[in-house]
Structure formats: C-alpha cells, structure tokens
N, C-alpha and C. Protein backbone atom coordinates (compact mmCIF):
# COMPACT_ATOMS: atom_id res chain seq x y z
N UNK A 1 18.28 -93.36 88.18
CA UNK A 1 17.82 -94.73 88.09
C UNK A 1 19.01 -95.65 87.77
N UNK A 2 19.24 -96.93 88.43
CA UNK A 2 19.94 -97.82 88.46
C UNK A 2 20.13 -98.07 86.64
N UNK A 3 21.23 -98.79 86.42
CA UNK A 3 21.26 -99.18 85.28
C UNK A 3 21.22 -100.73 85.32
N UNK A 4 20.23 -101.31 84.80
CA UNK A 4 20.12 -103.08 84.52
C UNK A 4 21.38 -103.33 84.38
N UNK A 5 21.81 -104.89 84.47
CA UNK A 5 22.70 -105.15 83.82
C UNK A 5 22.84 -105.91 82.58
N UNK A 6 21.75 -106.19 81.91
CA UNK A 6 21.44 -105.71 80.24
C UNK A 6 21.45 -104.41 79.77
N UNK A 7 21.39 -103.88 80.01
CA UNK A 7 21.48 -101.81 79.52
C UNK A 7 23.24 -101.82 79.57
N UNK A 8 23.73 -101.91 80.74
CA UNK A 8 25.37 -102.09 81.05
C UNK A 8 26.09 -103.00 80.06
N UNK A 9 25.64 -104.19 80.42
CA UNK A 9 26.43 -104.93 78.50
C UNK A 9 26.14 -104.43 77.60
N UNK A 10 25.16 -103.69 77.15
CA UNK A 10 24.60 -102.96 76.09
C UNK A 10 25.67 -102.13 75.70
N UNK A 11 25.85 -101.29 76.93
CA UNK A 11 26.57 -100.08 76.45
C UNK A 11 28.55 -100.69 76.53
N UNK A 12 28.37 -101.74 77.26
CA UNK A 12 29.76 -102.08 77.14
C UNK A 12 30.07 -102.81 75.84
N UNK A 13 28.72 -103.43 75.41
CA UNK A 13 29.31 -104.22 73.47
C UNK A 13 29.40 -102.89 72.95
N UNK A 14 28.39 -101.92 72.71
CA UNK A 14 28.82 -100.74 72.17
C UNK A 14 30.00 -99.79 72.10
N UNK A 15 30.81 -99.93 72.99
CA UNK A 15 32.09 -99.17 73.47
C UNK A 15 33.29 -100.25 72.96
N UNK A 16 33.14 -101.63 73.17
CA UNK A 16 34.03 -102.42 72.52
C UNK A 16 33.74 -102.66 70.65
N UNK A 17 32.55 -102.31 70.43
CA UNK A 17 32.41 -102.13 68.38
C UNK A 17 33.01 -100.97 68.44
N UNK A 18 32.69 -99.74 68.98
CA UNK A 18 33.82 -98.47 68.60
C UNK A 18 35.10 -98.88 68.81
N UNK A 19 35.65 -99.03 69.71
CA UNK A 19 37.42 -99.27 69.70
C UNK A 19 37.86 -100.42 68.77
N UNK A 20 37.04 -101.08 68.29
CA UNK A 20 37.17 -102.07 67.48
C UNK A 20 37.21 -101.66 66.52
N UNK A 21 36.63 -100.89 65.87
CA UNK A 21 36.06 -100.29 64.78
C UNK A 21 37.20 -99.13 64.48
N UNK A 22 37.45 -98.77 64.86
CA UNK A 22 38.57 -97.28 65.35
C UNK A 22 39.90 -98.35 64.91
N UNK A 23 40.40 -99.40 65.73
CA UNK A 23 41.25 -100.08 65.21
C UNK A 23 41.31 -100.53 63.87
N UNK A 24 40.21 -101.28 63.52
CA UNK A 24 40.34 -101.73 61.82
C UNK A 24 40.79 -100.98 61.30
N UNK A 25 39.58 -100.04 61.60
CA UNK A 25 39.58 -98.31 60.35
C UNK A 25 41.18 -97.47 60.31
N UNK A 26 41.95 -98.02 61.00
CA UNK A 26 42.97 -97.55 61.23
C UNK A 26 44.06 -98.10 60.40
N UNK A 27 44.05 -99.73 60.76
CA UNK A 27 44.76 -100.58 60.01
C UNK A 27 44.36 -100.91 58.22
N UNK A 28 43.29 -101.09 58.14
CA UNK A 28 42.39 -101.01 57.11
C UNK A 28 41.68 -100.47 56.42
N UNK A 29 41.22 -99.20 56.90
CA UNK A 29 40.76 -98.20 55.99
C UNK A 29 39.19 -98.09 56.29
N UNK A 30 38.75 -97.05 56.42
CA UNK A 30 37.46 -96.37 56.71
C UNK A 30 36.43 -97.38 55.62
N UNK A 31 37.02 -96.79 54.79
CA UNK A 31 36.17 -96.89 53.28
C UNK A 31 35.94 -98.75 53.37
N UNK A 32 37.15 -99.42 53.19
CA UNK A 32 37.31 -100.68 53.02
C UNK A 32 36.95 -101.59 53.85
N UNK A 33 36.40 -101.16 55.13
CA UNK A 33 36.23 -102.09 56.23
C UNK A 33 34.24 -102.23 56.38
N UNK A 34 33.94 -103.30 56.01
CA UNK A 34 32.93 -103.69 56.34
C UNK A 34 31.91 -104.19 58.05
N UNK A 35 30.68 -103.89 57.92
CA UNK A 35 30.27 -104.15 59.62
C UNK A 35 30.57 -105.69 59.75
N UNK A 36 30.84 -106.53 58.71
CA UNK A 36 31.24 -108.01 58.88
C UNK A 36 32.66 -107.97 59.71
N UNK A 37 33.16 -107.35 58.98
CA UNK A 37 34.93 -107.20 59.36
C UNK A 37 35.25 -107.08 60.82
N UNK A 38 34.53 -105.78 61.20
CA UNK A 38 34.36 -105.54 62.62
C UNK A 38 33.63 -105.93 63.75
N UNK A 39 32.66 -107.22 63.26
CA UNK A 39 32.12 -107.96 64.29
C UNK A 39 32.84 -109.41 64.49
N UNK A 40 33.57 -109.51 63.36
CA UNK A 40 34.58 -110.52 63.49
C UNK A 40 35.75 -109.86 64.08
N UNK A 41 36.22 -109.07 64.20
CA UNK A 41 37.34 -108.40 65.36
C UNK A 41 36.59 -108.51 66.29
N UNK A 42 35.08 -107.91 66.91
CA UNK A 42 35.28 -107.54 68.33
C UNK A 42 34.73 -108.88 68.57
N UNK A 43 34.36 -110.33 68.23
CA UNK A 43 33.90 -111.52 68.63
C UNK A 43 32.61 -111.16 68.80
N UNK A 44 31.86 -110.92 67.68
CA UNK A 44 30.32 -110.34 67.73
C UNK A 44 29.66 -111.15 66.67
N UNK A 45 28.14 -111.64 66.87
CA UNK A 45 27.86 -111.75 65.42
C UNK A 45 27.46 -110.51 64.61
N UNK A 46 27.18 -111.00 63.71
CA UNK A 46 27.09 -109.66 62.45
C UNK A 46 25.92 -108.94 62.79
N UNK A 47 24.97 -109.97 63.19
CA UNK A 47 23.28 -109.01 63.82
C UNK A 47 23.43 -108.01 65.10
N UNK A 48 24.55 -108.40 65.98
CA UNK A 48 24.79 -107.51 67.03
C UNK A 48 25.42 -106.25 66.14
N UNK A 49 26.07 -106.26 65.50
CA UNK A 49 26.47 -105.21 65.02
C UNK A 49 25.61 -103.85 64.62
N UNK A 50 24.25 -104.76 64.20
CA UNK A 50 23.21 -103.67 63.74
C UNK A 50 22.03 -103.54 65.20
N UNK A 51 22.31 -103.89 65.85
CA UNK A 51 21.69 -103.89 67.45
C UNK A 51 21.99 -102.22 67.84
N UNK A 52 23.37 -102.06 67.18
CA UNK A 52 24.00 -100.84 67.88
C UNK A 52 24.27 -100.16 66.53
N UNK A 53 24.03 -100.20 65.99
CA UNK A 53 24.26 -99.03 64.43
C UNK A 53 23.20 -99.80 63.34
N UNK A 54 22.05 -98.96 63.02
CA UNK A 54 21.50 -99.12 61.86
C UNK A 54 21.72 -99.39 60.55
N UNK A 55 23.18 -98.87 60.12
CA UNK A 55 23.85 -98.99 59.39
C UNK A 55 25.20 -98.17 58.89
N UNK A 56 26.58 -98.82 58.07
CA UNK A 56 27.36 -98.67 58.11
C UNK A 56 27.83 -97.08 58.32
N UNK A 57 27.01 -96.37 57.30
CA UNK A 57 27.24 -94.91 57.27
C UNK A 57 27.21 -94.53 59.07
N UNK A 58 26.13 -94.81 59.94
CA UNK A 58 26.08 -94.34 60.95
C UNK A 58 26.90 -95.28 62.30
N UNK A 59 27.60 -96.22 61.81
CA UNK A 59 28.86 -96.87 62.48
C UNK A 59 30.05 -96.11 62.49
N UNK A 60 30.12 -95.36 60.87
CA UNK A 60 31.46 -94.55 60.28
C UNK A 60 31.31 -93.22 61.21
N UNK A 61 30.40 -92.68 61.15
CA UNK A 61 29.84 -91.27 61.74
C UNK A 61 30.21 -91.42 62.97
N UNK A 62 29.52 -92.28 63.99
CA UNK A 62 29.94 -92.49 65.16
C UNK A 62 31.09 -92.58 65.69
N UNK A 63 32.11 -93.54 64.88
CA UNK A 63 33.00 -94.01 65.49
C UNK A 63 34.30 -92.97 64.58
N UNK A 64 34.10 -91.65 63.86
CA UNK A 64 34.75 -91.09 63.65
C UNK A 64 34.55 -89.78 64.33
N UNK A 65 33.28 -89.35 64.98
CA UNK A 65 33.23 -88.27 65.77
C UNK A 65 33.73 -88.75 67.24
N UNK A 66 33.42 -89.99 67.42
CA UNK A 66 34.16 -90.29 68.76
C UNK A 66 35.44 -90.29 69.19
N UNK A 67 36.23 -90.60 67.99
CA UNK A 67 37.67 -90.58 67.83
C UNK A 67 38.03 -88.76 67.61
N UNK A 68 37.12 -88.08 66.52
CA UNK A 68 37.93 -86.76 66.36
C UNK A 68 37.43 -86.09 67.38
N UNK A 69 36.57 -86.06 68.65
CA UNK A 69 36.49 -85.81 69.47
C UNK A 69 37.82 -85.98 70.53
N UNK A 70 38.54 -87.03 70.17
CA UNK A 70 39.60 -87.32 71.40
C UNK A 70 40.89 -86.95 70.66
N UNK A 71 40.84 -86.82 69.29
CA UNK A 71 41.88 -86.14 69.06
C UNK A 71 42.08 -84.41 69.39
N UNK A 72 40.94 -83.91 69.34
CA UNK A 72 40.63 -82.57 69.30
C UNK A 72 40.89 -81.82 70.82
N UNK A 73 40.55 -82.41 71.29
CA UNK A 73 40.92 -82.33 72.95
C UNK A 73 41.76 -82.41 73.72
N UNK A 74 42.46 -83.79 72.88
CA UNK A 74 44.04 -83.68 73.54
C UNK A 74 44.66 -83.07 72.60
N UNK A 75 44.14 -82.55 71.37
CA UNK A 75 45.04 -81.41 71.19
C UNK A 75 45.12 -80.46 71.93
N UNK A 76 43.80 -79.95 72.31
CA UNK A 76 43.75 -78.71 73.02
C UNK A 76 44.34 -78.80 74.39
N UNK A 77 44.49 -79.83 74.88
CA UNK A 77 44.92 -80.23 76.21
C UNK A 77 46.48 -79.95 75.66
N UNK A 78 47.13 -80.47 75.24
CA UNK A 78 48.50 -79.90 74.64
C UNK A 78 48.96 -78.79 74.59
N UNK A 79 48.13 -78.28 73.87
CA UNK A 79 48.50 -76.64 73.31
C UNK A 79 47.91 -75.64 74.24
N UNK A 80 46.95 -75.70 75.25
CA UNK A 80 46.22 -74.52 75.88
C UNK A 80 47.49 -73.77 77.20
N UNK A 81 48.83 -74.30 76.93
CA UNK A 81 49.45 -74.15 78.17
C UNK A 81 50.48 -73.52 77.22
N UNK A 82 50.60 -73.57 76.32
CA UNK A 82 51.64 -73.04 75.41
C UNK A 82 51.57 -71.56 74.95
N UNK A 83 52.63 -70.81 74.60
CA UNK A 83 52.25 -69.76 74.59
C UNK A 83 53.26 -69.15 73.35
N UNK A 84 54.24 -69.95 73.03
CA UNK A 84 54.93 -69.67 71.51
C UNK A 84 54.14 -70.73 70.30
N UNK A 85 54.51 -70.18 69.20
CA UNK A 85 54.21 -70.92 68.13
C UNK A 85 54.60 -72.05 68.35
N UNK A 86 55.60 -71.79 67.66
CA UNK A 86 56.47 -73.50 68.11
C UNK A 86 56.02 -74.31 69.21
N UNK A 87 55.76 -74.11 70.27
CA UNK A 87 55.26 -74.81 71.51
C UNK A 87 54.06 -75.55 71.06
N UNK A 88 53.14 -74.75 70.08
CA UNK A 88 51.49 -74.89 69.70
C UNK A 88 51.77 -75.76 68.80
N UNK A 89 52.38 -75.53 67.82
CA UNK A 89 52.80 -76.58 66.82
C UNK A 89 53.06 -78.08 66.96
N UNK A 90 54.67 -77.89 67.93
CA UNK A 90 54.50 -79.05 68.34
C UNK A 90 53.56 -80.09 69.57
N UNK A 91 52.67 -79.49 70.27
CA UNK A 91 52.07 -79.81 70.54
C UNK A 91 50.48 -80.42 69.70
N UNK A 92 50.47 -79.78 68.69
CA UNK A 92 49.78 -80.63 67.35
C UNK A 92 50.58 -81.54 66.96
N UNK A 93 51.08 -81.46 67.03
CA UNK A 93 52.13 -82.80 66.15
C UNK A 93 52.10 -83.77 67.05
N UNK A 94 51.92 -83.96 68.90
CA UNK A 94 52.10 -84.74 69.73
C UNK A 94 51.08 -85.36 69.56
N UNK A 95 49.81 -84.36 69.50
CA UNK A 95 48.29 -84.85 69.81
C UNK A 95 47.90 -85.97 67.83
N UNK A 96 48.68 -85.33 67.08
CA UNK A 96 48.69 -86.18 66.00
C UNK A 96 49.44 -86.99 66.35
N UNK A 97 50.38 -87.64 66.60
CA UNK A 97 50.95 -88.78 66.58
C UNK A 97 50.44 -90.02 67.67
N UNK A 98 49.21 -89.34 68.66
CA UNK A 98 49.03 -90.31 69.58
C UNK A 98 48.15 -90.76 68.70
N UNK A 99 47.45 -90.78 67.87
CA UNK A 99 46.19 -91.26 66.90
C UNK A 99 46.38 -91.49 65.21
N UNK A 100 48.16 -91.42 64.97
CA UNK A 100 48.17 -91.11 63.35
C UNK A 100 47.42 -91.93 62.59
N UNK A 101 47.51 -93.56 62.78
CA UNK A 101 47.18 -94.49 61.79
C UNK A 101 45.80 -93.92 61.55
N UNK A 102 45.13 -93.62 62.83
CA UNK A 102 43.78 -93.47 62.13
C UNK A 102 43.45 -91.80 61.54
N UNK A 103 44.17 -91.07 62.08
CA UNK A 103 43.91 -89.72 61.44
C UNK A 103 44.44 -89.74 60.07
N UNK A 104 45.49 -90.93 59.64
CA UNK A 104 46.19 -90.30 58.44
C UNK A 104 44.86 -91.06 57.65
N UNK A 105 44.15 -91.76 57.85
CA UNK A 105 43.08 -92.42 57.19
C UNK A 105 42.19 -91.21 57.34
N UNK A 106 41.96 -90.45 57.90
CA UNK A 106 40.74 -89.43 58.01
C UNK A 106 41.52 -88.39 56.91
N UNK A 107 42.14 -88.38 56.99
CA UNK A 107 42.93 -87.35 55.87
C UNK A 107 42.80 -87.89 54.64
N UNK A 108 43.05 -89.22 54.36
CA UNK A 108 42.97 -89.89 52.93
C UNK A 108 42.05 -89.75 52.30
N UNK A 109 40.71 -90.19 53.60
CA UNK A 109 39.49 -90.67 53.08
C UNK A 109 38.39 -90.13 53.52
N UNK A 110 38.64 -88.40 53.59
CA UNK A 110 37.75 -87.50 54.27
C UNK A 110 36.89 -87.45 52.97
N UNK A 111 37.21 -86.85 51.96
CA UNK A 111 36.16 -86.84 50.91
C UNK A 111 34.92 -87.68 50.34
N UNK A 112 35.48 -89.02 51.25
CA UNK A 112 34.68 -89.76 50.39
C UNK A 112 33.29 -90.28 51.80
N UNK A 113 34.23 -89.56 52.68
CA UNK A 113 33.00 -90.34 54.26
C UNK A 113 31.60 -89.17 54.08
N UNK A 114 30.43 -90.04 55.20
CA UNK A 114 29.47 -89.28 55.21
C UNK A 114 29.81 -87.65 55.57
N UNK A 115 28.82 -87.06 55.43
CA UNK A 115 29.08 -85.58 55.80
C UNK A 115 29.02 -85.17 57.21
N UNK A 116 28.53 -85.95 57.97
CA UNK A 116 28.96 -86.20 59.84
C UNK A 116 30.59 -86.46 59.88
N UNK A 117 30.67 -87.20 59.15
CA UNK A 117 32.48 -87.28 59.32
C UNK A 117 33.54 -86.88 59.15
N UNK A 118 32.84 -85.72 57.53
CA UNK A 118 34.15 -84.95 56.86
C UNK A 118 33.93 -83.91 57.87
N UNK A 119 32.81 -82.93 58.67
CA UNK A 119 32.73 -82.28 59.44
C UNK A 119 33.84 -82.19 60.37
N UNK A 120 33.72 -83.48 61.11
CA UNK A 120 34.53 -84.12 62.19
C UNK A 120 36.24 -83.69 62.08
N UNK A 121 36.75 -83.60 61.16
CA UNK A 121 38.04 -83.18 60.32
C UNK A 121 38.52 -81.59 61.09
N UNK A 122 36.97 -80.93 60.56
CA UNK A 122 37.03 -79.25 61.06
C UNK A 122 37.13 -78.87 62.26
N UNK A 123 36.34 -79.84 63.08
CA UNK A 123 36.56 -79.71 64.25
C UNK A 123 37.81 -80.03 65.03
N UNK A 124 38.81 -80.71 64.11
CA UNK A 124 39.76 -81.65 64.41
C UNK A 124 41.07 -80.29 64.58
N UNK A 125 40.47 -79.52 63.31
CA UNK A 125 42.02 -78.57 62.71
C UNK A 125 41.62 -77.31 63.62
N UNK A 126 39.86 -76.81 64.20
CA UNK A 126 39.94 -76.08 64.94
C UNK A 126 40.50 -75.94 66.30
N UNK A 127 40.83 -77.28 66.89
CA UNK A 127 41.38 -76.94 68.36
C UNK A 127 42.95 -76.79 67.97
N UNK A 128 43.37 -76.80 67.25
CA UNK A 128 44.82 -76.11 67.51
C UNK A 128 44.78 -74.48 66.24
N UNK A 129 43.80 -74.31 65.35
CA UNK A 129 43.91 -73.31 65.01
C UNK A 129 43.86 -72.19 65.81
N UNK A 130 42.78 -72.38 66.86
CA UNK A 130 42.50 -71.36 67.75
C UNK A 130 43.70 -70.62 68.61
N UNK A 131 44.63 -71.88 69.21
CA UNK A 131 45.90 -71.55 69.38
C UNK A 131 46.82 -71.10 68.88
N UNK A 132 46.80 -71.43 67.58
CA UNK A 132 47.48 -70.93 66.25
C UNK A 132 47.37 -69.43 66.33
N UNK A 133 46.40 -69.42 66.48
CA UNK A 133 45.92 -67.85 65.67
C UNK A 133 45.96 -66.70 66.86
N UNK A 134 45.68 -67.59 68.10
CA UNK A 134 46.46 -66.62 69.97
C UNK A 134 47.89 -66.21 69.50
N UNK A 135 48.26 -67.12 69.56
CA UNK A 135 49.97 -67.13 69.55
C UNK A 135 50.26 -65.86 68.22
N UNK A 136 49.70 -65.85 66.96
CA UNK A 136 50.22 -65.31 66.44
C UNK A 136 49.73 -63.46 66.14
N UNK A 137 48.44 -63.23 67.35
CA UNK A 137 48.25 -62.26 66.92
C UNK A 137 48.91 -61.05 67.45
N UNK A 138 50.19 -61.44 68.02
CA UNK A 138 51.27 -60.55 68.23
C UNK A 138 51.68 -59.75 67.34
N UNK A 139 51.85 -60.79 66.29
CA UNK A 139 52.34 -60.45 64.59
C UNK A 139 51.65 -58.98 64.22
N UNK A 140 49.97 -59.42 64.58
CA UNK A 140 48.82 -58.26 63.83
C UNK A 140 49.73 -56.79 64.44
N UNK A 141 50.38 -56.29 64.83
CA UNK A 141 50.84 -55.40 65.72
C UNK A 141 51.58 -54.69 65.02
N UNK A 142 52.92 -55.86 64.54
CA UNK A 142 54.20 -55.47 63.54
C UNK A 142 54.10 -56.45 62.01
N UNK A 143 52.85 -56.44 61.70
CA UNK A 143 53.21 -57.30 60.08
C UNK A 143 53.11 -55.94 59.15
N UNK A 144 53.77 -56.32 58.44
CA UNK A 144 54.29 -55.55 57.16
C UNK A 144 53.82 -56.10 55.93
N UNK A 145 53.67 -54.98 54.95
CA UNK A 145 52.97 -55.22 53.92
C UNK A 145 53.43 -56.22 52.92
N UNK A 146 53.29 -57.27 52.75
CA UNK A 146 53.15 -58.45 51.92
C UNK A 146 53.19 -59.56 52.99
N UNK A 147 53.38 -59.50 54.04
CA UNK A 147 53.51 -60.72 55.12
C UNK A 147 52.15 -61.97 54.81
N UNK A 148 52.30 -62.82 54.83
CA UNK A 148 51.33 -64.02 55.00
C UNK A 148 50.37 -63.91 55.68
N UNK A 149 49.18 -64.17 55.47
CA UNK A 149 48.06 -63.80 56.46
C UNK A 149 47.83 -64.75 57.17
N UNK A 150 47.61 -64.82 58.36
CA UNK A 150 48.14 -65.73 59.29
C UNK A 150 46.86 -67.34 59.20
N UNK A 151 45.76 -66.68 58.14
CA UNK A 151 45.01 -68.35 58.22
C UNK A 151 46.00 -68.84 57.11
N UNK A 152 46.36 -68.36 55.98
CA UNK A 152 47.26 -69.05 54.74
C UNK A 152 48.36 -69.95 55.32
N UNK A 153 48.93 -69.34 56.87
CA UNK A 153 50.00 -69.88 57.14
C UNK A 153 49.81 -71.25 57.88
N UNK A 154 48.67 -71.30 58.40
CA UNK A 154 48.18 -72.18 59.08
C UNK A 154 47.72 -72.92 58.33
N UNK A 155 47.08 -72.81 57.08
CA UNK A 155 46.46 -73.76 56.12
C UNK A 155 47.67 -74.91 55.35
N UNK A 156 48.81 -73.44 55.20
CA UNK A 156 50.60 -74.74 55.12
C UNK A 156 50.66 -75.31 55.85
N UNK A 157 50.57 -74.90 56.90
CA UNK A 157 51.03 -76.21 57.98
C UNK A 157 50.11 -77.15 57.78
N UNK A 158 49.02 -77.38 57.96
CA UNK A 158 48.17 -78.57 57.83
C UNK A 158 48.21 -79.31 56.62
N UNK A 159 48.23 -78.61 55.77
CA UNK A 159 48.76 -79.05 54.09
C UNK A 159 49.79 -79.73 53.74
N UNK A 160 50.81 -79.19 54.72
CA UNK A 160 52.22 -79.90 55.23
C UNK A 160 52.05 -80.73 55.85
N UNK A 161 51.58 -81.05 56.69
CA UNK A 161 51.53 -82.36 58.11
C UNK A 161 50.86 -83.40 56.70
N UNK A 162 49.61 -82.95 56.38
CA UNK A 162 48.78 -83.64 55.65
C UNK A 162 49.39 -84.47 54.51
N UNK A 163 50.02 -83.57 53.61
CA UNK A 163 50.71 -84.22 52.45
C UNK A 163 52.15 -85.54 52.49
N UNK A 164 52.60 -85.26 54.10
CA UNK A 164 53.76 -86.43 54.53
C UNK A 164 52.59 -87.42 54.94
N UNK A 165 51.83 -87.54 55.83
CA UNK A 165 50.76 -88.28 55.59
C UNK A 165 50.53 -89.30 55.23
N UNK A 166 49.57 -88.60 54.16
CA UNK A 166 49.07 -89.35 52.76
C UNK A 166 50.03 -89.72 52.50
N UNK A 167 51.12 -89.60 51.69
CA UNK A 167 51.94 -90.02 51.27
C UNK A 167 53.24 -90.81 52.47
N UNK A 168 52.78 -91.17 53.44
CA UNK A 168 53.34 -92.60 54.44
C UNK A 168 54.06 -93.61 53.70
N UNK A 169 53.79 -93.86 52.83
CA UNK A 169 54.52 -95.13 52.25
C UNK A 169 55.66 -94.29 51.47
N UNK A 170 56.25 -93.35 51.24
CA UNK A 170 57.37 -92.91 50.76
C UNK A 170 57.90 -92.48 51.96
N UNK A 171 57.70 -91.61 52.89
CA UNK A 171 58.33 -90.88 53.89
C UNK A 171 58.39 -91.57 55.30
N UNK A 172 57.72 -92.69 55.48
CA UNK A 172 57.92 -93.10 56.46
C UNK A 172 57.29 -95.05 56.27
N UNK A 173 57.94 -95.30 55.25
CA UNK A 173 56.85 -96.99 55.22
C UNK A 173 57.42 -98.22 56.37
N UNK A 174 58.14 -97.81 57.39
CA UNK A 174 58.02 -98.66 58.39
C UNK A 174 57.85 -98.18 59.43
N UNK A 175 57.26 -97.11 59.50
CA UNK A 175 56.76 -96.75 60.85
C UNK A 175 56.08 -95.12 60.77
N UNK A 176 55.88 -94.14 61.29
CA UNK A 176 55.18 -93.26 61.74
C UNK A 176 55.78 -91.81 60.88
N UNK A 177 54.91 -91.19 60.61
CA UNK A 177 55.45 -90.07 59.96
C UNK A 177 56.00 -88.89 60.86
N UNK A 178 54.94 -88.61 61.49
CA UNK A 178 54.98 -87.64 62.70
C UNK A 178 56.52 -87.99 63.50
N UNK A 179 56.85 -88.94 63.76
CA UNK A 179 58.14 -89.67 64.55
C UNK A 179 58.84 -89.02 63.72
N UNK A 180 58.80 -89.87 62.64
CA UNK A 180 60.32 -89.65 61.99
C UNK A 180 60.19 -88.17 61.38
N UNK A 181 59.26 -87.58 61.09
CA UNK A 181 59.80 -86.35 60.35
C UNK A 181 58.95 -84.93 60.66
N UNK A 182 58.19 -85.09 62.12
CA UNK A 182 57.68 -83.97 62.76
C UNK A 182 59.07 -82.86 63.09
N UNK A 183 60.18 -83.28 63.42
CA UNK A 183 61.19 -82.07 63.52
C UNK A 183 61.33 -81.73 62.53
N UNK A 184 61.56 -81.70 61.71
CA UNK A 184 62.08 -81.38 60.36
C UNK A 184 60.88 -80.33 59.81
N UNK A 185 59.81 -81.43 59.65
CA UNK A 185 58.78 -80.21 59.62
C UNK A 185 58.70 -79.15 60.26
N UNK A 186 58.71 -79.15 61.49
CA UNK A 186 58.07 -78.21 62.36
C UNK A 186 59.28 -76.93 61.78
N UNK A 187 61.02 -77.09 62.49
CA UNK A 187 61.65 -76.86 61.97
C UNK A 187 61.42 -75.77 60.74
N UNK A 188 61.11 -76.47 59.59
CA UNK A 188 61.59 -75.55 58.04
C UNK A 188 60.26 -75.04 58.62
N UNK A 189 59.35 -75.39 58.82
CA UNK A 189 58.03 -74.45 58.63
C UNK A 189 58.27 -73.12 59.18
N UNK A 190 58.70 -73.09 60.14
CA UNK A 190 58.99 -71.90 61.27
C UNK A 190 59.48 -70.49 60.82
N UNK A 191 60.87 -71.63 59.61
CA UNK A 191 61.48 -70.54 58.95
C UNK A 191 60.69 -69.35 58.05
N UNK A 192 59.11 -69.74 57.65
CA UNK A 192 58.23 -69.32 56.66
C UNK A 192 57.57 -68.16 57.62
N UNK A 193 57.00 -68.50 58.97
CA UNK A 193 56.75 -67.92 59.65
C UNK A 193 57.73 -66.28 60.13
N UNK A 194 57.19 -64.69 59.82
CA UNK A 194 57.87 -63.55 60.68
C UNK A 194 58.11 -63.62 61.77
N UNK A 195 59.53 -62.80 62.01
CA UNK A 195 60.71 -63.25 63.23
C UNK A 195 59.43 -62.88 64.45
N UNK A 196 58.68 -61.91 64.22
CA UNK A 196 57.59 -61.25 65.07
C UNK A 196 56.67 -62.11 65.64
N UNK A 197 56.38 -62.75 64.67
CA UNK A 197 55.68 -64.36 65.40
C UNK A 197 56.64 -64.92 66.20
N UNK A 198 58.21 -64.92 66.11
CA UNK A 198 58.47 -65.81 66.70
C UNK A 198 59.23 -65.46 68.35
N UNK A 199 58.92 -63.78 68.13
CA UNK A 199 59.33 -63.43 69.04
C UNK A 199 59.17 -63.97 70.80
C-alpha cells in the first residue's frame, strides 16, 4: 500500500528528531538534554515532539538503540574482513571514532539511562567481541598456564578505550580521543596480549 503523504512527513519529522536528538545528546549530554531542547534544534514545536515519543525515557531509548545499532554494524562491517588482532582492534577504534562524541556520552552516562539503553552498550561491545574472541582462539591451542583469559583481555581493552574517554578533557580537550591516542593505545595494549595471539 502506497504511503500518504502525511504518513511520509510523519516518518520524515521522525527521522529528523532522531538525528537531531543524536546530535544534542552528543554535544550536550543524554542526561541533560531536554524534549524542549531538541524541538528547538530540529525547528519543531514542543507538542510535535510528543506526536513521535510519548515521553523522554522513550525518545532516549529510541534514539540510543538507533545510533548503537549503527555503531555496532559498522563495527562489524570493519572487523568481519580482518583476521589478526590488531586488524580487529583497530578496526574498533575506526568504527569508534566515526560516532565518539556520542558514544563517549553512552559510556559516561550508561548507568544512569533507561534499561533499553544501558542494554544498547552490550550490544555495542558484542560486535567486535565476537571478532575478538575468532582472532584469538588460536591462542586456546598454545596458552600456557597463567596466560590471561581471553574475555579479561578484552574487558582491558574496552576499559582502556573507555577510561581515555571519559576522561576527554585531560587526554584530548580539543579534539578527539580515538585520533589522538588510538595508536598508542592499540600499540601498548598488544604488548599485554601472547606472542601466539599475535602470531
């Protein structure tokens, strides 16, 4: 069936409050940004806003599964061609940096979003764990007794990406973290990683 073209603006104000919304939340903060805020970005009144979201919690939900949906994907789009660690790695680090402002906000302020959203996070760290954990089960073959178990190692790395992050305004306060200090990371991390992984 044809789509009206009231149903079509419908879904096109709806698609311009998400990218709108995705922007604030990016610049401004999940937590801190009100449905006022964001109907005054996308040139909306405030009642259209609730036309298309009942309310804020389910604006946040939406417009953070929509986003960790596109981070998650082009991660995996990154990494599914890769076949060393390092390759997988930095290909997380690519798929993070096309989205940081707003992921480093999903990192800040995962605890405090609805539970649709902190979800959204897991799904975020599973498309490159999965790769993570291909790449390294070479290791399972030749690891030796005290070696790192390969989710612990993966949980550093994210802990690592995570903690430069959050903390943006020391390590990177005029511009991007991932930019300026994804080599470095990736780099020392590697060193933590067995030569067997890196074979």
């Amino acid at each position: 069936m044809k789509k009206t073209s009231r149903q079509m603006q419908k879904e096109h104000t709806k698609e311009l409050l998400l990218k709108t919304a995705y922007e604030v939340f990016s610049e401004r903060g999940i937590m801190n940004t009100r449905m006022s805020d964001i109907a005054q970005a996308g040139g909306v009144s405030h009642g259209t806003m609730f036309v298309h979201f009942q309310t804020q919690e389910a604006l946040i939900e939406e417009v953070v599964d929509t986003y960790a949906q596109k981070i998650a994907l082009r991660t995996h789009e990154l990494a599914q061609s890769c076949e060393s660690v390092e390759a997988i790695l930095r290909a997380h680090l690519s798929g993070i940096m096309e989205f940081e402002p707003f992921y480093r906000r999903l990192v800040i302020e995962s605890p405090l979003l609805p539970t649709g959203a902190r979800d959204c996070m897991v799904m975020i760290q599973s498309a490159v764990s999965l790769h993570f954990s291909s790449a390294m089960q070479r290791r399972e073959k030749t690891a030796e007794e005290g070696d790192v178990p390969v989710s612990i190692l993966f949980n550093m790395w994210i802990g690592l990406i995570h903690y430069y992050l959050v903390n943006n305004d020391l390590f990177a306060p005029d511009g991007h973290v991932i930019e300026r200090w994804g080599e470095t990371l990736l780099q020392n991390f590697l060193k933590l990683l067995p030569k067997a992984a890196l074979s």
